[in-house]
PDB file of N, CA and C in Angstrom:
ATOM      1  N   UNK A   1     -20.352  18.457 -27.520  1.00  0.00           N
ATOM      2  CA  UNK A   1     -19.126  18.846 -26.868  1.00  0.00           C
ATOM      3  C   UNK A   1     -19.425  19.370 -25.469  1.00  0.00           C
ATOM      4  N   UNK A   2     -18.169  19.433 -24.376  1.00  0.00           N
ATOM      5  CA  UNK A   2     -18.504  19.541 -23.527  1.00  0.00           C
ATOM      6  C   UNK A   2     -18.480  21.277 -23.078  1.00  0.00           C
ATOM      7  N   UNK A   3     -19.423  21.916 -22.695  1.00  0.00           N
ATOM      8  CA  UNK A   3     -18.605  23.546 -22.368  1.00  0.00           C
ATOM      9  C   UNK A   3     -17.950  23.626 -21.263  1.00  0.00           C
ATOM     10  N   UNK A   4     -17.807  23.125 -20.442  1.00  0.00           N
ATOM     11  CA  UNK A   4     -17.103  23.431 -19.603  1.00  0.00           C
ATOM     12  C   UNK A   4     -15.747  23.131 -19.730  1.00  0.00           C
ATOM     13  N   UNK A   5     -15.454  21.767 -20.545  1.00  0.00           N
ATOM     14  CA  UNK A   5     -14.000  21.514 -21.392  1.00  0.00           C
ATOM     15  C   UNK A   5     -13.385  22.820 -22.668  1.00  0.00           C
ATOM     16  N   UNK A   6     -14.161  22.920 -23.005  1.00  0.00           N
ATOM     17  CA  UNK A   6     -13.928  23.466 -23.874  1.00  0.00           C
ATOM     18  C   UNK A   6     -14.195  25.146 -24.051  1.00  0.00           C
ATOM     19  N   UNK A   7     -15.224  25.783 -23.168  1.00  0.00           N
ATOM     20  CA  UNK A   7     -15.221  27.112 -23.547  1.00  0.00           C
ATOM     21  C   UNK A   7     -15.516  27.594 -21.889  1.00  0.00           C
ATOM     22  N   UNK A   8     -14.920  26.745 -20.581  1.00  0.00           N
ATOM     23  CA  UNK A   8     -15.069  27.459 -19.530  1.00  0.00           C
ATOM     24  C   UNK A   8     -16.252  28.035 -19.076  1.00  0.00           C
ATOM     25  N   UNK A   9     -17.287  27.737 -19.422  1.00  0.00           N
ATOM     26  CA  UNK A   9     -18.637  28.010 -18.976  1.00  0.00           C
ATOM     27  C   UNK A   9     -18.376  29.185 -17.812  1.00  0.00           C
ATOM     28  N   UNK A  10     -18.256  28.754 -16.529  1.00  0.00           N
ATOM     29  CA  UNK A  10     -18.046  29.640 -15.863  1.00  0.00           C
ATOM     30  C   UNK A  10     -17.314  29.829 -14.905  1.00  0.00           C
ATOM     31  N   UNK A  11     -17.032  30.588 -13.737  1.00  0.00           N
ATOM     32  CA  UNK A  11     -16.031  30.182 -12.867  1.00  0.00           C
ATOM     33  C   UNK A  11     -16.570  29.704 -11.518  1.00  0.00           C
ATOM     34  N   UNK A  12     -17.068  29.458 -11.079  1.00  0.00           N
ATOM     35  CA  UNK A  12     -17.473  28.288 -10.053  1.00  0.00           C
ATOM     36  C   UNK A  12     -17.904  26.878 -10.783  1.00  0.00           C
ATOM     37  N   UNK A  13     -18.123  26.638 -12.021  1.00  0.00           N
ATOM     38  CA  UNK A  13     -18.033  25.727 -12.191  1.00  0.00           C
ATOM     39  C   UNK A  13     -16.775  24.828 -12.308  1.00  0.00           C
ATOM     40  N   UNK A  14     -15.999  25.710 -13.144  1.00  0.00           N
ATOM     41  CA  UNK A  14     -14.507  25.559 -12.461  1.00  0.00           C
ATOM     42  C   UNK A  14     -14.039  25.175 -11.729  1.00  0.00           C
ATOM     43  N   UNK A  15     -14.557  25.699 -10.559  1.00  0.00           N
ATOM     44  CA  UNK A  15     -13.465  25.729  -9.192  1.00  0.00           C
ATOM     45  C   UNK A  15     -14.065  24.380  -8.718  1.00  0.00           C
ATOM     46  N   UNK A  16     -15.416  23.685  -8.759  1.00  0.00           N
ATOM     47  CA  UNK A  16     -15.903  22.891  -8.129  1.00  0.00           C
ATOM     48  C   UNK A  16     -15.424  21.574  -8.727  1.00  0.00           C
ATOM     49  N   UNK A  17     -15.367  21.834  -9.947  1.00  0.00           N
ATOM     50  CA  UNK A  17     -14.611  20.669 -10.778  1.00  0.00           C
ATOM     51  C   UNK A  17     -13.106  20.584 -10.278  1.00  0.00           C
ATOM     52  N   UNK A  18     -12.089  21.429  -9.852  1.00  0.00           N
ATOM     53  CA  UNK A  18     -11.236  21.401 -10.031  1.00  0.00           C
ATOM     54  C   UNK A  18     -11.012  20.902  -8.460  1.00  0.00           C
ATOM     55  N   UNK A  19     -12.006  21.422  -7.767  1.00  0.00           N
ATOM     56  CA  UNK A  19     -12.090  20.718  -6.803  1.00  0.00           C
ATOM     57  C   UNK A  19     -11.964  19.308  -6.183  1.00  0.00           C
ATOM     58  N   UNK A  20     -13.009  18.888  -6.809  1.00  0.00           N
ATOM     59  CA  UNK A  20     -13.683  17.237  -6.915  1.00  0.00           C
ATOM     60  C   UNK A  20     -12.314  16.452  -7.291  1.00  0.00           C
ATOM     61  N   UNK A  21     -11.327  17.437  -8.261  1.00  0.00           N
ATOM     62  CA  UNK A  21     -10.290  16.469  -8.743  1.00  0.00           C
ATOM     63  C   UNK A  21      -9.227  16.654  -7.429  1.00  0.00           C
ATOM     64  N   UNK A  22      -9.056  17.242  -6.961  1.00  0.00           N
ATOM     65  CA  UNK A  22      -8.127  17.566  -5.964  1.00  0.00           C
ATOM     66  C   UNK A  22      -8.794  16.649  -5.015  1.00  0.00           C
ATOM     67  N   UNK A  23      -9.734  16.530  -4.520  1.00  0.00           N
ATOM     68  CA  UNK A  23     -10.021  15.350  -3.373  1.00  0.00           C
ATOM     69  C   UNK A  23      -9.608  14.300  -4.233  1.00  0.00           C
ATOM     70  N   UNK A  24     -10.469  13.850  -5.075  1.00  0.00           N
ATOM     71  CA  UNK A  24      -9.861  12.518  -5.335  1.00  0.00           C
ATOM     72  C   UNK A  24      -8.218  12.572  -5.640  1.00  0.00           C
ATOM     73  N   UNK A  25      -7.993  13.020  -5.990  1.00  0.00           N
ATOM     74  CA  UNK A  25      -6.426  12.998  -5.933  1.00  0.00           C
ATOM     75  C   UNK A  25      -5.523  12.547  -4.506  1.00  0.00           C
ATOM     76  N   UNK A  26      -6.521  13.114  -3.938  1.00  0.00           N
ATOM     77  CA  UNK A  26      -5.773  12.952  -2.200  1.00  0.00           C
ATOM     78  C   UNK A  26      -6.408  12.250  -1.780  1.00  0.00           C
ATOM     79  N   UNK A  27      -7.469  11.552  -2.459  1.00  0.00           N
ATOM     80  CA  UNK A  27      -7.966  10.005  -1.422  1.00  0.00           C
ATOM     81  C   UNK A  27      -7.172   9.030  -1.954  1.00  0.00           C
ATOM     82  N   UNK A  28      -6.383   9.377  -3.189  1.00  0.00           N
ATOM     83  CA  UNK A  28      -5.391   8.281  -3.921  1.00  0.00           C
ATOM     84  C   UNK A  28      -4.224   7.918  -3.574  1.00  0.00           C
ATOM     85  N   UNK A  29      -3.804   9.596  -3.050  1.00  0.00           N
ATOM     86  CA  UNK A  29      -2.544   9.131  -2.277  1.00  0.00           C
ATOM     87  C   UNK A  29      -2.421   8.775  -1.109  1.00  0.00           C
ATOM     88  N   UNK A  30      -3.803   9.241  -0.237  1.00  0.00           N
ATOM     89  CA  UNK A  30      -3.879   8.683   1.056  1.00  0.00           C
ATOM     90  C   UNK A  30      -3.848   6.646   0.945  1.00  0.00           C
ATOM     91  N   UNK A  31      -4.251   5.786   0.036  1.00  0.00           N
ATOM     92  CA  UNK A  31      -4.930   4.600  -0.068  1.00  0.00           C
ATOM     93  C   UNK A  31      -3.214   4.160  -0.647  1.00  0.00           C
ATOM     94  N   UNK A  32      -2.592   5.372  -1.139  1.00  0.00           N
ATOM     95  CA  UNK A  32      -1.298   4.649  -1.937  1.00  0.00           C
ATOM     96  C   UNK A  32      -0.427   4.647  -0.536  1.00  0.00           C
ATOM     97  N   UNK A  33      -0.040   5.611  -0.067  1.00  0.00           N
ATOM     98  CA  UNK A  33       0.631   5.714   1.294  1.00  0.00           C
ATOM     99  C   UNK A  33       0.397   4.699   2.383  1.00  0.00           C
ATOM    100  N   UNK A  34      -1.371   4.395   2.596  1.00  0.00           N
ATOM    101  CA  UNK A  34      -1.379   3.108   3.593  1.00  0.00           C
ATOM    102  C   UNK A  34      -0.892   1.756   2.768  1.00  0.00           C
ATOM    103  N   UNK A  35      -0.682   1.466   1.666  1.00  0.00           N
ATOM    104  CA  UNK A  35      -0.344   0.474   1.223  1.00  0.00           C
ATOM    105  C   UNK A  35       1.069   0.508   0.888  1.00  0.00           C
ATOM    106  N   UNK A  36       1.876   1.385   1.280  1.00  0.00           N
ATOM    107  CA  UNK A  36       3.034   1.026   1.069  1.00  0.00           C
ATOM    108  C   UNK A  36       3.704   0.957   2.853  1.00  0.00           C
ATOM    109  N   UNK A  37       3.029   1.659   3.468  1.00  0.00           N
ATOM    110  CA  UNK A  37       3.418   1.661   5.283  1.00  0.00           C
ATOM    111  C   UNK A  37       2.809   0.274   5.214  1.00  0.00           C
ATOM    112  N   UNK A  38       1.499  -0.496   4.949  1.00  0.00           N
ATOM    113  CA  UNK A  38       1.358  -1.511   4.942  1.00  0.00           C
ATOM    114  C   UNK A  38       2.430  -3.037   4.576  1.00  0.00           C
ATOM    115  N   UNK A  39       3.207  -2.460   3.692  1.00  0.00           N
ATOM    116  CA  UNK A  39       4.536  -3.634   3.263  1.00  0.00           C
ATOM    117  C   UNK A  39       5.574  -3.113   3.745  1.00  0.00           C
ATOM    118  N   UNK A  40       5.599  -1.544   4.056  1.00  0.00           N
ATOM    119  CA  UNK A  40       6.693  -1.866   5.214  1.00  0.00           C
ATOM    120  C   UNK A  40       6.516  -2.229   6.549  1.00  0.00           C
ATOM    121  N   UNK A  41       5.691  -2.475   6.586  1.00  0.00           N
ATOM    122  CA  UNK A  41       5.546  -2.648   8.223  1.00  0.00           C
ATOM    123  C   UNK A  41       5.614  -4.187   7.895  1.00  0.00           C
ATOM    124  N   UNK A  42       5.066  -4.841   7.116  1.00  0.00           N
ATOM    125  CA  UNK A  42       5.469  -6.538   6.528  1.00  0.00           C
ATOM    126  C   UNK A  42       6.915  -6.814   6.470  1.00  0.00           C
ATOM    127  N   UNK A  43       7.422  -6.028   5.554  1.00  0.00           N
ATOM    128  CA  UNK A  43       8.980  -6.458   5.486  1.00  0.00           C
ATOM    129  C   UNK A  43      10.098  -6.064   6.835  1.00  0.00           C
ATOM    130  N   UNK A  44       9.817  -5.137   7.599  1.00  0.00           N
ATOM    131  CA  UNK A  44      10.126  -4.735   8.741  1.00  0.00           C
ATOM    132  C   UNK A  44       9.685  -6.437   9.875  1.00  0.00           C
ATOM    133  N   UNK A  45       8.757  -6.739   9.763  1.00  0.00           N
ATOM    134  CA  UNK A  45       8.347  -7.667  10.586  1.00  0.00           C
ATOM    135  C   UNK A  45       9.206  -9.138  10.198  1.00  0.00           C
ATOM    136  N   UNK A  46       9.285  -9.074   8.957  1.00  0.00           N
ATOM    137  CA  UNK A  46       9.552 -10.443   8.188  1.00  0.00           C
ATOM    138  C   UNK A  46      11.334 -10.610   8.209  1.00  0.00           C
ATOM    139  N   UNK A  47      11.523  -9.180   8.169  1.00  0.00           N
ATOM    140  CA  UNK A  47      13.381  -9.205   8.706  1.00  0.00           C
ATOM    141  C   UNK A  47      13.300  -9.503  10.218  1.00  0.00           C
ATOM    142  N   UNK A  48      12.724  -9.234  11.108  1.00  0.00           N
ATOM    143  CA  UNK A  48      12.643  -9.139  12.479  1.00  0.00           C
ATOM    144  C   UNK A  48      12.701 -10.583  13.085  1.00  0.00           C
ATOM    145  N   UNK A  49      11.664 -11.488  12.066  1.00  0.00           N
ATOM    146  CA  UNK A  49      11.463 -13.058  12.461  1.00  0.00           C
ATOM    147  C   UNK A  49      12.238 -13.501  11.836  1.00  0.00           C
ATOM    148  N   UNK A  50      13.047 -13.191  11.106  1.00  0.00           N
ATOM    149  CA  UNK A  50      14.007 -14.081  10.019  1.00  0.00           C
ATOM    150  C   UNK A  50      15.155 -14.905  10.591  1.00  0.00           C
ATOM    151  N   UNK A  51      15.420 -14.724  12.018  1.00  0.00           N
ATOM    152  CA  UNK A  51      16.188 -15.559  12.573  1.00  0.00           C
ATOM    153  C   UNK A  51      15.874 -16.435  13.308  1.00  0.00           C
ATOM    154  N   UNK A  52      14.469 -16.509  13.288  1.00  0.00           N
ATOM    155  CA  UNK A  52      13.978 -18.119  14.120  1.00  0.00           C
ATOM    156  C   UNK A  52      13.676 -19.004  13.104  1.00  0.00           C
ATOM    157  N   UNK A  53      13.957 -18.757  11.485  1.00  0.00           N
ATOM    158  CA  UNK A  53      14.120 -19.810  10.720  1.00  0.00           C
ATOM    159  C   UNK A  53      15.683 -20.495  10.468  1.00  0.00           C
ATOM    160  N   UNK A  54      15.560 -21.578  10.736  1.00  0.00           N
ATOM    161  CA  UNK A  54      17.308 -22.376   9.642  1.00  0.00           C
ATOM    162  C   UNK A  54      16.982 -22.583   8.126  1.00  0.00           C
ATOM    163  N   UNK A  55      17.568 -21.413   7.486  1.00  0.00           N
ATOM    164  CA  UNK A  55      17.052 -21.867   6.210  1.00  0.00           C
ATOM    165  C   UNK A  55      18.047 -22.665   5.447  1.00  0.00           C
ATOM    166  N   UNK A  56      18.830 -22.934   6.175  1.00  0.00           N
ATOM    167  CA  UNK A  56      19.682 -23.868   5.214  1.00  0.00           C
ATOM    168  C   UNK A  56      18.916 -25.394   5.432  1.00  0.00           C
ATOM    169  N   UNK A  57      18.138 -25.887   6.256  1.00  0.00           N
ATOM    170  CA  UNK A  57      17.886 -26.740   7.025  1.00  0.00           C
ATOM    171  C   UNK A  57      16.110 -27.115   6.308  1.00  0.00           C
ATOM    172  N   UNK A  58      15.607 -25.827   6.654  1.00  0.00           N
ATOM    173  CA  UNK A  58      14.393 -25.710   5.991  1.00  0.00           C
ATOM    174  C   UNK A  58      13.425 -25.902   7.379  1.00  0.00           C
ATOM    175  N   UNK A  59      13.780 -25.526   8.607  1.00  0.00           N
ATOM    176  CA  UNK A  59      12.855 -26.445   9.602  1.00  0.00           C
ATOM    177  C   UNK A  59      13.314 -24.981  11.001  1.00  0.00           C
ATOM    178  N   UNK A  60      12.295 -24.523  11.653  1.00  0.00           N
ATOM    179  CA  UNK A  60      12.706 -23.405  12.793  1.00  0.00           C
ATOM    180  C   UNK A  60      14.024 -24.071  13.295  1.00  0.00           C
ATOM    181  N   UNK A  61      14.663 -22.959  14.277  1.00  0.00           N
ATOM    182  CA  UNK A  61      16.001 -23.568  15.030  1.00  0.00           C
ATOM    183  C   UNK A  61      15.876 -24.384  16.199  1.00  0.00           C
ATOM    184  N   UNK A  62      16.694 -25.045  16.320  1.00  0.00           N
ATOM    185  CA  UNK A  62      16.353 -25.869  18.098  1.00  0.00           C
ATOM    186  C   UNK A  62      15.786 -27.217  17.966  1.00  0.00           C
ATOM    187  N   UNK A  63      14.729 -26.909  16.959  1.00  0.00           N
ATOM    188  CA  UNK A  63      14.029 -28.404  16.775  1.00  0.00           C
ATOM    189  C   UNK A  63      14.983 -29.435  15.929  1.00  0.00           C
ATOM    190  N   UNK A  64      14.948 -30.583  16.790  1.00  0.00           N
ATOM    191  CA  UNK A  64      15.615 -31.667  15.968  1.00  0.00           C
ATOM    192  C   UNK A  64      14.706 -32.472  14.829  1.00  0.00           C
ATOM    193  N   UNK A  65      15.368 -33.254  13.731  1.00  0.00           N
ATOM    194  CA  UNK A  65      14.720 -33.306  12.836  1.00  0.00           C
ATOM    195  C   UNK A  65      13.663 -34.898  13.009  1.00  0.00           C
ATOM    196  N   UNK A  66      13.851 -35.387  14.256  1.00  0.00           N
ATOM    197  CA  UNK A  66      12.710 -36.649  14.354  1.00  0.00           C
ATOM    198  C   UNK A  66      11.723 -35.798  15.095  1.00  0.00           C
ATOM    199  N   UNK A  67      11.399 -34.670  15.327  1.00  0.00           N
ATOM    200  CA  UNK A  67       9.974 -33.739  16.302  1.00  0.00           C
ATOM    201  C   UNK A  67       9.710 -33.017  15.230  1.00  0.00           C
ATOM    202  N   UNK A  68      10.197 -33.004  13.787  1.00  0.00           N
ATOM    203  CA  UNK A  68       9.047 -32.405  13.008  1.00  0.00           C
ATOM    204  C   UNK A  68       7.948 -32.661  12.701  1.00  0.00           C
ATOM    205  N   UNK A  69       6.755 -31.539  12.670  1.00  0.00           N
ATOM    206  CA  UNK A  69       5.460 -32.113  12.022  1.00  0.00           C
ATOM    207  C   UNK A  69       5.295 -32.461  10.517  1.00  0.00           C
ATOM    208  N   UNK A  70       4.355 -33.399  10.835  1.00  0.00           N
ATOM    209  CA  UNK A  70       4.241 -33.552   9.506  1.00  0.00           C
ATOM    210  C   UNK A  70       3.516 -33.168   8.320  1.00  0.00           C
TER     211      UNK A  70
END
């Protein structure tokens, strides 16, 4: 069994453990936070360009349909 789980061994061991969990805790939310500014800054961008597509059309605007690539 573990003592420090179970009968508190001592108190800096404690604190250092409780420590260690508190950083990682906050390197988790730091990595969760850039990945969600990361898709907003995607979906922010992806509304922004959304009007140089014809999506009824399926093809950017302006271009006529014999200058598509192929």
């Amino acid at each position: 069994m573990c003592p420090v789980c179970f009968s508190g061994a001592d108190a800096v061991t404690r604190e250092t453990l409780n420590a260690g969990i508190g950083v990682l805790l906050g390197v988790t939310a730091v990595v969760l936070a850039l990945f969600a500014r990361f898709f907003l800054k995607l979906a922010r961008r992806s509304r922004e360009a959304a009007h140089l597509v014809d999506f009824e059309q399926g093809r950017p605007e302006g271009r006529p349909d014999d200058q598509r690539a192929a």
